[in-house]
Protein backbone atom coordinates (compact mmCIF):
# COMPACT_ATOMS: atom_id res chain seq x y z
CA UNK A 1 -18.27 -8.38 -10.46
CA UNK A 2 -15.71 -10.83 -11.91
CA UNK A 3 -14.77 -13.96 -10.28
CA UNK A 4 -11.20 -14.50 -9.18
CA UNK A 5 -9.27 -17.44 -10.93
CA UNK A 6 -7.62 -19.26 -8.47
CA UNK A 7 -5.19 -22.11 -8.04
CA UNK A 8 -4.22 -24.47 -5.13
CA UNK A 9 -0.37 -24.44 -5.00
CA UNK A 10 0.15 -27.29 -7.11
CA UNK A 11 -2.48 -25.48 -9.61
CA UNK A 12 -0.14 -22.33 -8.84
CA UNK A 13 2.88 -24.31 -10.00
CA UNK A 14 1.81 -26.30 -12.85
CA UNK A 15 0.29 -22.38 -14.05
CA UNK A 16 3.64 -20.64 -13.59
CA UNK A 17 6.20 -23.60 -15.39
CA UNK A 18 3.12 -23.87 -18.97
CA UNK A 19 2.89 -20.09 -18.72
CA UNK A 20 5.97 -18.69 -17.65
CA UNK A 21 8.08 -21.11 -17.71
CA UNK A 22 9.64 -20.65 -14.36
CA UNK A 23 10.22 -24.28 -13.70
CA UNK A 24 8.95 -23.92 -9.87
CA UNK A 25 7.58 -27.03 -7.86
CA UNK A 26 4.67 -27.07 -5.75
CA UNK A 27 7.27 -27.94 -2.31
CA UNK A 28 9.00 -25.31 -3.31
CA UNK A 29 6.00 -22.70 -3.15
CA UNK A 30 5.18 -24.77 0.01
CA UNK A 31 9.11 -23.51 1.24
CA UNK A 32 8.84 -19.94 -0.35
CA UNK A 33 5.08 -19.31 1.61
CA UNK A 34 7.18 -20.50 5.05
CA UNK A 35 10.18 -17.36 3.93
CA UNK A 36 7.62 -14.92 2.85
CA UNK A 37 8.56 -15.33 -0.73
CA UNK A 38 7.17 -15.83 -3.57
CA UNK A 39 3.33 -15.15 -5.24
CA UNK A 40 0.69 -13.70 -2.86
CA UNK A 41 -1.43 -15.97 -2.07
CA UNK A 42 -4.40 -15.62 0.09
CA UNK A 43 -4.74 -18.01 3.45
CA UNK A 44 -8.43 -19.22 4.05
CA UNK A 45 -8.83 -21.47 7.01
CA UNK A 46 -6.22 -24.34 6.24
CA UNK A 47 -6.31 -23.54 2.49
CA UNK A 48 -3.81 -21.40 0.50
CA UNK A 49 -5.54 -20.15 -2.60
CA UNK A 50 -3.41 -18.03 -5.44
CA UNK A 51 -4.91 -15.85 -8.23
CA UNK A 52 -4.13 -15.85 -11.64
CA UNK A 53 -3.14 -12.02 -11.97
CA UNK A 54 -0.69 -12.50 -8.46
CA UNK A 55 1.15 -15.16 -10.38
CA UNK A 56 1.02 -13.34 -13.29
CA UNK A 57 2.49 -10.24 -11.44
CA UNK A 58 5.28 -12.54 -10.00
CA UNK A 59 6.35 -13.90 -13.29
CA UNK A 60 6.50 -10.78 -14.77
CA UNK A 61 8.58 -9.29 -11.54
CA UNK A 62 10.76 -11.93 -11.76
CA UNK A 63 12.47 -10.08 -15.07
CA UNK A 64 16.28 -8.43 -14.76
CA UNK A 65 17.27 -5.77 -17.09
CA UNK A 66 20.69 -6.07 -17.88
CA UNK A 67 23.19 -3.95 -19.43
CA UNK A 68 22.70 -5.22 -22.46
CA UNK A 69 18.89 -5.50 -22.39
CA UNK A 70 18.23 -1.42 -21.87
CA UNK A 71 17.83 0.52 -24.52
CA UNK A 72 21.02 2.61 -25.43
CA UNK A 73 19.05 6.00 -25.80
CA UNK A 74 17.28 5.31 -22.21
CA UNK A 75 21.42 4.67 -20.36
CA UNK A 76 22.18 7.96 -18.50
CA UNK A 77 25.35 7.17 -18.20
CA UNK A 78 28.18 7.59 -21.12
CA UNK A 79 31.22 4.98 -21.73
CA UNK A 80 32.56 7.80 -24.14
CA UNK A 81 33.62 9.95 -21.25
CA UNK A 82 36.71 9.83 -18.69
């Protein structure tokens, strides 16, 4: 079995500005956890632990296609017609 990385919030921070660059503080995760926003995170006793692949999948959820970003061939819908 393969042990989880995990992160303390500030960890969790630091991790997603040097890898993601979302530019994220760790009051600000502190704010988000209080919302339910945010990474998952895992509560144990008074400690809030985050894993690497959570943060990860946050980051990477975090991306908005645009108009301009999809793929012409992949639009279902056609300017052409009136």
């Amino acid at each position: 079995m393969q042990a989880l990385e995990k992160f303390n919030t500030r960890e969790a921070a630091s991790y997603l500005k040097e890898r993601h660059s979302i530019p994220v503080s760790p009051g600000t995760m502190e704010v988000w956890r209080t919302y339910n926003r945010g990474p998952r995170y895992r509560k144990v006793a008074r400690w809030v632990i985050y894993a690497r692949a959570d943060l990860d999948r946050f980051a990477t959820g975090q991306i908005v296609e645009t108009t301009d970003s999809i793929d012409d061939s992949a639009c279902s819908c056609k300017a052409d017609e009136k």
